[in-house]
Protein backbone atom coordinates (compact mmCIF):
# COMPACT_ATOMS: atom_id res chain seq x y z
CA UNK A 1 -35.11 -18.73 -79.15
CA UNK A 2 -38.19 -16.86 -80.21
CA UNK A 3 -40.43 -19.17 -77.79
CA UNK A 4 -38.35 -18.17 -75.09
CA UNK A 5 -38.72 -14.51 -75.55
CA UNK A 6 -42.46 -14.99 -75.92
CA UNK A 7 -42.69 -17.19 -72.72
CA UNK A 8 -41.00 -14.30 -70.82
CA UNK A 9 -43.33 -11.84 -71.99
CA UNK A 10 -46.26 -13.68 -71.14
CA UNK A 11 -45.20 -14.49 -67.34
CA UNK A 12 -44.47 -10.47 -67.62
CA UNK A 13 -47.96 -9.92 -68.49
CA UNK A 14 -49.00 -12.49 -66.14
CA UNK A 15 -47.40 -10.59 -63.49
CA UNK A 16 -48.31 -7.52 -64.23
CA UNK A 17 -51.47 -8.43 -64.39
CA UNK A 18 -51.85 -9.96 -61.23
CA UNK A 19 -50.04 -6.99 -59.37
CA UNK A 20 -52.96 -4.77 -61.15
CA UNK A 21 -55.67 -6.29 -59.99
CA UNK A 22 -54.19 -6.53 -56.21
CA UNK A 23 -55.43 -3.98 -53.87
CA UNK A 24 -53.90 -1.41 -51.39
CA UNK A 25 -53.07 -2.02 -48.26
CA UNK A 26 -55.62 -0.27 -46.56
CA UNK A 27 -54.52 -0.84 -42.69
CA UNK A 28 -51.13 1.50 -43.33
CA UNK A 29 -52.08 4.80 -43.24
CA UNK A 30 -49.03 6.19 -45.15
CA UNK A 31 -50.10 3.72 -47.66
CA UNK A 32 -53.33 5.12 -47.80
CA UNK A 33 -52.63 9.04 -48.18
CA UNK A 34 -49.86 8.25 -50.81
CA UNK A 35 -52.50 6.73 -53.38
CA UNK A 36 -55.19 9.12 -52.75
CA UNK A 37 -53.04 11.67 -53.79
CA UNK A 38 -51.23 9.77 -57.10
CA UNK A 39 -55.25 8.82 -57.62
CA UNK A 40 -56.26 12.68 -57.42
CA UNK A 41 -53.59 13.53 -60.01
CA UNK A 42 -53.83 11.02 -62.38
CA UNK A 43 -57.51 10.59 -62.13
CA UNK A 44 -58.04 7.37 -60.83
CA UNK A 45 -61.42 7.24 -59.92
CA UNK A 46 -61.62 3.64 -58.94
CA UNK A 47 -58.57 3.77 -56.71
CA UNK A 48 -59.98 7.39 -55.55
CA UNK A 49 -63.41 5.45 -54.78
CA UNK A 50 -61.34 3.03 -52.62
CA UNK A 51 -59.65 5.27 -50.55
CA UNK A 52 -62.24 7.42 -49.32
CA UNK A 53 -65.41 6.46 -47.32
CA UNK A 54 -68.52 6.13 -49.67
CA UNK A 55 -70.60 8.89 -47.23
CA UNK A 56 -67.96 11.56 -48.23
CA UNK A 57 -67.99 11.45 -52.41
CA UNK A 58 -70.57 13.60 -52.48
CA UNK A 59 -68.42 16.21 -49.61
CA UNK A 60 -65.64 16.66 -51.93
CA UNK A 61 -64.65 18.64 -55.09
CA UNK A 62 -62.16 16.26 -55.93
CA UNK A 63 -65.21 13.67 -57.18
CA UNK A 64 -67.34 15.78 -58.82
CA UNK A 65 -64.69 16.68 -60.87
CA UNK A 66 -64.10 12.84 -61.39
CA UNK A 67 -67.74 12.51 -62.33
CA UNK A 68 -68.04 15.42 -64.67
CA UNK A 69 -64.43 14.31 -66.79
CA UNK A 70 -62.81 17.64 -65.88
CA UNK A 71 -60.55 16.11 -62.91
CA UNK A 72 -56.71 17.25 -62.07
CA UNK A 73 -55.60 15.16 -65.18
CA UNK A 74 -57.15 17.37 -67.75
CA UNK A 75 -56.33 20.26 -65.79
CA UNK A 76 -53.78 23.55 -66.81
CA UNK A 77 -52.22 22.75 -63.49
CA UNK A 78 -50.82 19.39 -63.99
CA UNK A 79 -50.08 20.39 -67.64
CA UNK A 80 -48.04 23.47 -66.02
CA UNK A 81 -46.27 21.63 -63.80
CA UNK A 82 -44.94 19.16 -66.32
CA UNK A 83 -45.88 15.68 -63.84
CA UNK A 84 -45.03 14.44 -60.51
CA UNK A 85 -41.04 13.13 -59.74
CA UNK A 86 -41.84 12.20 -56.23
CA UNK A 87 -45.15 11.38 -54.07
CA UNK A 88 -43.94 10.13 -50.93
CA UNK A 89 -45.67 10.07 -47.09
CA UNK A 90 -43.30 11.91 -44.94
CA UNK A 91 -44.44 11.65 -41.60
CA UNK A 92 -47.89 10.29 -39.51
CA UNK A 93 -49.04 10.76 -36.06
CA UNK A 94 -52.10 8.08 -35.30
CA UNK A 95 -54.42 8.61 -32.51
CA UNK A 96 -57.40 5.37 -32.35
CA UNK A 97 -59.26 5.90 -34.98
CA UNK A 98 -57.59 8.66 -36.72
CA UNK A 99 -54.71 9.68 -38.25
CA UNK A 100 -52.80 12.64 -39.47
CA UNK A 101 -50.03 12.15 -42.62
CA UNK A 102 -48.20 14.61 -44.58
CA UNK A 103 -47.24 13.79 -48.08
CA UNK A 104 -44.63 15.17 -50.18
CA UNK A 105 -45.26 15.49 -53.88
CA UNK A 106 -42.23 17.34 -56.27
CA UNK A 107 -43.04 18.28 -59.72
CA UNK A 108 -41.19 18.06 -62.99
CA UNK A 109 -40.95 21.96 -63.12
CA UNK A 110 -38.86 21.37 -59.56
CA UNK A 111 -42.39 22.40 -57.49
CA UNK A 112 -42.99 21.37 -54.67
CA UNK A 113 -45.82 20.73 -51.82
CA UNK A 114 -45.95 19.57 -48.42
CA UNK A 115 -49.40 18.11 -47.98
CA UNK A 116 -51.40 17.27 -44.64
CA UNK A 117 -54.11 14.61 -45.21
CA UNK A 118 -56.91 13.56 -42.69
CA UNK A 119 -57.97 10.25 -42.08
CA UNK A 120 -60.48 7.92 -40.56
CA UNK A 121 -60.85 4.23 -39.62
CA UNK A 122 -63.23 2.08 -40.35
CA UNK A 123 -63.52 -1.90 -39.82
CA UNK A 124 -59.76 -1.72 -40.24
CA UNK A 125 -59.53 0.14 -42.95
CA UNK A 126 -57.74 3.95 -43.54
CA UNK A 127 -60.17 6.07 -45.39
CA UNK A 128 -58.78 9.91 -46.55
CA UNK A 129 -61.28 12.74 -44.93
CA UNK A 130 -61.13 14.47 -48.83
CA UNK A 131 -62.33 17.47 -47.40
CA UNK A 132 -59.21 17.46 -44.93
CA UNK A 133 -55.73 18.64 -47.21
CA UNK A 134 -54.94 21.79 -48.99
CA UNK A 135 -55.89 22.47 -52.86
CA UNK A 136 -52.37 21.68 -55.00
C-alpha cells in the first residue's frame, strides 16, 4: 500500500514538473496579457522577461523594480489588498501586428480593476508594450 501512495506522488511530481517547465503560449494574445499581469504581481521575473520584448526592459518601471528586489510582491499594495481572486482577459480587439486586451483582476479585499494592455508581434509571438496599461 505504501508503494502505491509513493508511486502516485512521484508521477504527481513528475507532472508537475513537466507542466513547470512548459512555456506560454505566446501566439494567443489573451494568453499573453493574463501572465504579464499574474507575473507583475507575484514577481515573476522570468515569466515577466518572457512576455515582454527584450528592447523595452529598460522602458518600464515594472523591471527595475524586478531588478532592484522592491517589485509589486514586496509592496504595501498587494499586502493591502490581501491577493488576487480572479485575473482573467476580458475582451481583445487585434489589428496585424497589434493588439489591444483588457484584463480583469479582483482582489481579496473585493477590489477591483479593469486593465487595458498593449501589445506587439513579433516572429509570431505576443509581446506586452509595459509602458502601455494603467498603474494598479
Amino acid at each position: 500500500m505504501m508503494i502505491k501512495q509513493l508511486l502516485k506522488l512521484l508521477m504527481v511530481n513528475v507532472c508537475i514538473l513537466f507542466l513547470v517547465g512548459c512555456g506560454i503560449d505566446q501566439s494567443d494574445p489573451k494568453v499573453v496579457a493574463q501572465e504579464y499581469v499574474e507575473a507583475v504581481y507575484f514577481a515573476n521575473l522570468p515569466r515577466f522577461m518572457e512576455l515582454v520584448d527584450p528592447d523595452d526592459y529598460d522602458a518600464t518601471d515594472d523591471y527595475r523594480l524586478f531588478i532592484a528586489k522592491d517589485s509589486t510582491a514586496k509592496s504595501n499594495t498587494r499586502k493591502h489588498r490581501g491577493g488576487v481572486t480572479l485575473v482573467a482577459a476580458t475582451d481583445s480587439y487585434v489589428k496585424g501586428d497589434r493588439a489591444h486586451v483588457r484584463v480583469k483582476v479582483e482582489f481579496n479585499n473585493g477590489e477591483r480593476r479593469l486593465l487595458s494592455i498593449n501589445m506587439h508581434q513579433k516572429d509570431g509571438n505576443w509581446y506586452v508594450n509595459p509602458m502601455s496599461w494603467a498603474r494598479w
